[in-house]
Protein backbone atom coordinates (compact mmCIF):
# COMPACT_ATOMS: atom_id res chain seq x y z
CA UNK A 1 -28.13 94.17 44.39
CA UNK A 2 -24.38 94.07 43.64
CA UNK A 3 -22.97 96.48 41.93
CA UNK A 4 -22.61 95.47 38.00
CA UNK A 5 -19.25 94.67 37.48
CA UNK A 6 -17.62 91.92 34.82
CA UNK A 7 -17.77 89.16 37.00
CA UNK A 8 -21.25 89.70 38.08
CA UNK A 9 -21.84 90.14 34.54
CA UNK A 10 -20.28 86.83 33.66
CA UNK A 11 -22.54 85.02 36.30
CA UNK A 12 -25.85 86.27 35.07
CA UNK A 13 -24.49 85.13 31.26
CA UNK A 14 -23.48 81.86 32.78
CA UNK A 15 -26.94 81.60 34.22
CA UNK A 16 -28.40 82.53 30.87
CA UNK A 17 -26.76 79.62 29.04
CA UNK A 18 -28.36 76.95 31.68
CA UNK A 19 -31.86 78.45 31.06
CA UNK A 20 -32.77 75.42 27.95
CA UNK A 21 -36.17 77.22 27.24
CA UNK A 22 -35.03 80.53 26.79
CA UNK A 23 -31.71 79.59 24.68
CA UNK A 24 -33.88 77.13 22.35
CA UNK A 25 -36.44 80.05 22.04
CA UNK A 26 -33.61 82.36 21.18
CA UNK A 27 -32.01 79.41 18.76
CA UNK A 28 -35.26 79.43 17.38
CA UNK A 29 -36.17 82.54 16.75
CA UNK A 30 -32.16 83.15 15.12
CA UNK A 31 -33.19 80.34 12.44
CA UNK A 32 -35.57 81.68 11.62
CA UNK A 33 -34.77 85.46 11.23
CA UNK A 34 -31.09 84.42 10.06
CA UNK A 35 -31.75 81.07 7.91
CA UNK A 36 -35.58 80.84 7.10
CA UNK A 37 -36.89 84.26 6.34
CA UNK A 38 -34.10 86.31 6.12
CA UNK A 39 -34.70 89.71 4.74
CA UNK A 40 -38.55 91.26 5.30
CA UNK A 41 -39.51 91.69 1.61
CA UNK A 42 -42.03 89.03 1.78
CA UNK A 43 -45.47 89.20 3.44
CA UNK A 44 -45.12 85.33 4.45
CA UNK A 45 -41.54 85.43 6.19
CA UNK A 46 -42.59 89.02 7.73
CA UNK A 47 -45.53 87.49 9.15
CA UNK A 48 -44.16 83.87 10.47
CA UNK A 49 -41.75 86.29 12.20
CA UNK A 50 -44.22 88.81 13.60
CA UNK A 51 -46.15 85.06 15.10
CA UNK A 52 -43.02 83.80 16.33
CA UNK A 53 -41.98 86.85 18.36
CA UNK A 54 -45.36 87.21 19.74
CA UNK A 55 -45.66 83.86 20.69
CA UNK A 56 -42.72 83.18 22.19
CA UNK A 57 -42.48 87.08 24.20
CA UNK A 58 -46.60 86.88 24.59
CA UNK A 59 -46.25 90.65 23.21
CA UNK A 60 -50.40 90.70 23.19
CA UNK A 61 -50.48 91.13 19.61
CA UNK A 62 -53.95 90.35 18.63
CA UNK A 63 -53.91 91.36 14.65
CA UNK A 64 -50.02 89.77 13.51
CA UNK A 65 -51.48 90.05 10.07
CA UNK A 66 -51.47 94.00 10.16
CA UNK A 67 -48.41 94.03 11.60
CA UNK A 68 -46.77 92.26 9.41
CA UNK A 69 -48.07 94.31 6.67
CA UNK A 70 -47.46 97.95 8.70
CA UNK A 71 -43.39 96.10 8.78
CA UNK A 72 -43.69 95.46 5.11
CA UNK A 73 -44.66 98.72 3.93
CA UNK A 74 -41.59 100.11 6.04
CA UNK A 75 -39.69 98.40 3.40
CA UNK A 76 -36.60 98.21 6.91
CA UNK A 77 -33.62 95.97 5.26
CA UNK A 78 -31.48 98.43 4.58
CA UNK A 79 -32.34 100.63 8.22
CA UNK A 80 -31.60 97.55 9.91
CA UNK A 81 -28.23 97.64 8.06
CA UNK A 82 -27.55 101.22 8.72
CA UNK A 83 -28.30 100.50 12.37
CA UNK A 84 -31.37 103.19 12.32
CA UNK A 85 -32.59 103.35 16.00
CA UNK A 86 -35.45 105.64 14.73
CA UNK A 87 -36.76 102.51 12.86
CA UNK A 88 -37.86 101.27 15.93
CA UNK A 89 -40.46 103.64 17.00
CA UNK A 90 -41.46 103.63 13.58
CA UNK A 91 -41.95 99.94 13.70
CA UNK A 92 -44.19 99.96 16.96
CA UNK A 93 -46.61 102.78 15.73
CA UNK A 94 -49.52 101.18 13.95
CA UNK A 95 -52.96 101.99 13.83
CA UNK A 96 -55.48 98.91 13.90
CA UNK A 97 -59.30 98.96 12.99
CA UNK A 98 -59.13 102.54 13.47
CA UNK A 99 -57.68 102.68 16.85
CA UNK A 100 -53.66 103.42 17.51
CA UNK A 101 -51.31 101.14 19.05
CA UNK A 102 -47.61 101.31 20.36
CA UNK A 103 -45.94 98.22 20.07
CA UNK A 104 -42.62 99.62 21.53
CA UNK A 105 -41.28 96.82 23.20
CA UNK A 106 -42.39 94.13 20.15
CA UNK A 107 -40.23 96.66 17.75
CA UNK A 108 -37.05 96.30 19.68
CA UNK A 109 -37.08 92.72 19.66
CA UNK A 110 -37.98 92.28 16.31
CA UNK A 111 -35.28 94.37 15.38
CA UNK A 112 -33.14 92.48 17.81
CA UNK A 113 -33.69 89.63 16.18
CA UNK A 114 -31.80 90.83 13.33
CA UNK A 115 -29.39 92.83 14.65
CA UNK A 116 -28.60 91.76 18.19
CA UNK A 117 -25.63 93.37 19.21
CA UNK A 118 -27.05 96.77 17.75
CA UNK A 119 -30.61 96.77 18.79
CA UNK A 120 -30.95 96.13 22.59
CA UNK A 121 -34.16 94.81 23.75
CA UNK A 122 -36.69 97.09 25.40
CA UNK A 123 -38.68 95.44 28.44
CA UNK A 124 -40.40 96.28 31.28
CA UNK A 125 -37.57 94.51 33.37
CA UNK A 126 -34.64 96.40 31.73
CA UNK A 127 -36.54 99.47 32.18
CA UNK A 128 -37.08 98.90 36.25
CA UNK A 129 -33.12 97.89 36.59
CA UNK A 130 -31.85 101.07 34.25
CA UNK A 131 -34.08 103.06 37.16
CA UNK A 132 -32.32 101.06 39.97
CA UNK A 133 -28.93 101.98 39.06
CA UNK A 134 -29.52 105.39 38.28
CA UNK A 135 -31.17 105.96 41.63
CA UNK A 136 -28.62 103.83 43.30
CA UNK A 137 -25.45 105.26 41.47
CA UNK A 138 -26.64 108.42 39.31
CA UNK A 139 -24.42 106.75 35.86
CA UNK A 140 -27.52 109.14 33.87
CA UNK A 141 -30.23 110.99 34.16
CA UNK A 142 -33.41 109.83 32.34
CA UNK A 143 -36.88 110.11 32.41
CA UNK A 144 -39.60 107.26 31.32
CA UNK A 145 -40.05 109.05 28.50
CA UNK A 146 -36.47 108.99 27.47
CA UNK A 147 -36.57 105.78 27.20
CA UNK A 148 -39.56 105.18 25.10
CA UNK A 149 -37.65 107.13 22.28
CA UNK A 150 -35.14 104.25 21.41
CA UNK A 151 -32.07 106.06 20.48
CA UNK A 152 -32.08 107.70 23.78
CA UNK A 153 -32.62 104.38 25.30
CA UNK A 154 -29.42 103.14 23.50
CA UNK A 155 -27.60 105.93 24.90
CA UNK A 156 -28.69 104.77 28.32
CA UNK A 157 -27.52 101.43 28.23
CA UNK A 158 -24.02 102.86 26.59
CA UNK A 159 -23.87 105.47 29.52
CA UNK A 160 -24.72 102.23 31.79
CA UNK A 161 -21.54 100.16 29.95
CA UNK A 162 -19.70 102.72 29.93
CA UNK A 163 -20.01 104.17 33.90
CA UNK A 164 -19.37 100.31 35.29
CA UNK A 165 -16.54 99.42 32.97
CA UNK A 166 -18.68 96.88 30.77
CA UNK A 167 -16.87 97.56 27.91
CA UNK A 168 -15.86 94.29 27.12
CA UNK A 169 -19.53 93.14 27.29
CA UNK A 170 -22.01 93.66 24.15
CA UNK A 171 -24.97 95.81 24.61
CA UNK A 172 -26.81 92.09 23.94
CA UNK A 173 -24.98 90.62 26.90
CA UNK A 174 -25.97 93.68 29.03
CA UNK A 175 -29.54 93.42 28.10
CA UNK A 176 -29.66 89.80 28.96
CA UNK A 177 -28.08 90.81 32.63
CA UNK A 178 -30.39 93.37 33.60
CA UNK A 179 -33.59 91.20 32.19
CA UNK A 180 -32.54 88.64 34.09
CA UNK A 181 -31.42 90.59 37.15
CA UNK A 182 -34.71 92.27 36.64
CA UNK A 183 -36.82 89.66 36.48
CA UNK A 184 -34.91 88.31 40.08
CA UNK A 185 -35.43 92.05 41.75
CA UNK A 186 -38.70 92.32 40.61
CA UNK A 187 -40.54 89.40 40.00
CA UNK A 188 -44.44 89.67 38.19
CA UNK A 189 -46.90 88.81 40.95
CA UNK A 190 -50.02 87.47 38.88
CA UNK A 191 -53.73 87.24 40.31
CA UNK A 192 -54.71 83.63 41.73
CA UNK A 193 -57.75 84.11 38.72
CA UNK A 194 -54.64 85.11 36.23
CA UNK A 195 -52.78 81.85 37.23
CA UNK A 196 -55.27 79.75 36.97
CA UNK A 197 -55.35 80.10 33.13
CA UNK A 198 -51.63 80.16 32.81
């Protein structure tokens, strides 16, 4: 991989504006956290939010209805204001029909989805290309665990900006280059059984 610098930066964001599914997903989705439902004081524009997102990310959330509800309860307009990075651990800890989940990676995005530029999206790709670099070019030093804890994850991606010069880039634009540099480095291989229901 080439190291990140603006231009390579600029290519992956060009790339990202050719891709019609994801942008109309992302349109989508910005309707209707921006225009639709904006705010999350209402069960109904919580949970067509919650459905959306899972849909769209298939985040495997089976129960959207007590999510939307655990989200409601957190009563998060004005964190999301305040830029509260602890709101998003918050968000993913809910306990369903007795058992405890961790929707981590849901959280960030539905934050995202409000906040873009100040909630970076967790994913499983970011996460493998944030290792990359750090073994490649030591810009920090984090565990798994560090990044699990979202404000620390922030940091990373700031210490990543930061060590290549990406200062002119938003911490949106370098999300979408290292999900879509991760998804080239490290593609998903999925079972012939697994495909076959795709």
């Amino acid at each position: 991989m080439i190291k990140p610098d603006p231009v390579l930066i600029d290519s992956y964001l060009k790339k990202w504006d050719t891709l019609e599914n994801y942008m109309l997903q992302e349109k989508s989705l910005g309707l209707l956290f921006n225009e639709l439902c904006l705010g999350n004081k209402k069960l109904e524009h919580v949970l067509l939010k919650v459905t959306a997102l899972n849909q769209f990310y298939s985040t495997n959330i089976f129960d959207t209805y007590s999510v939307a509800k655990h989200i409601l309860k957190l009563d998060i307009d004005q964190r999301l204001q305040n830029h509260d990075h602890f709101l998003v651990n918050e968000l993913a800890l809910i306990t369903i029909k007795g058992k405890k989940k961790n929707f981590y990676s849901f959280a960030s995005k539905y934050c995202s989805h409000h906040i873009p530029e100040t909630f970076p999206i967790y994913d499983s790709f970011v996460e493998k290309m944030l290792f990359y670099y750090a073994d490649e070019d030591s810009f920090a030093s984090f565990t798994k665990t560090d990044l699990k804890q979202y404000g620390n994850f922030v940091q990373i991606i700031m210490a990543f900006q930061k060590f290549y010069g990406l200062e002119k880039f938003s911490l949106k634009q370098i999300d979408v280059f290292l999900w879509l540099a991760g998804k080239e480095m490290f593609p998903r291989i999925y079972s012939k059984k697994r495909k076959n229901n795709i």
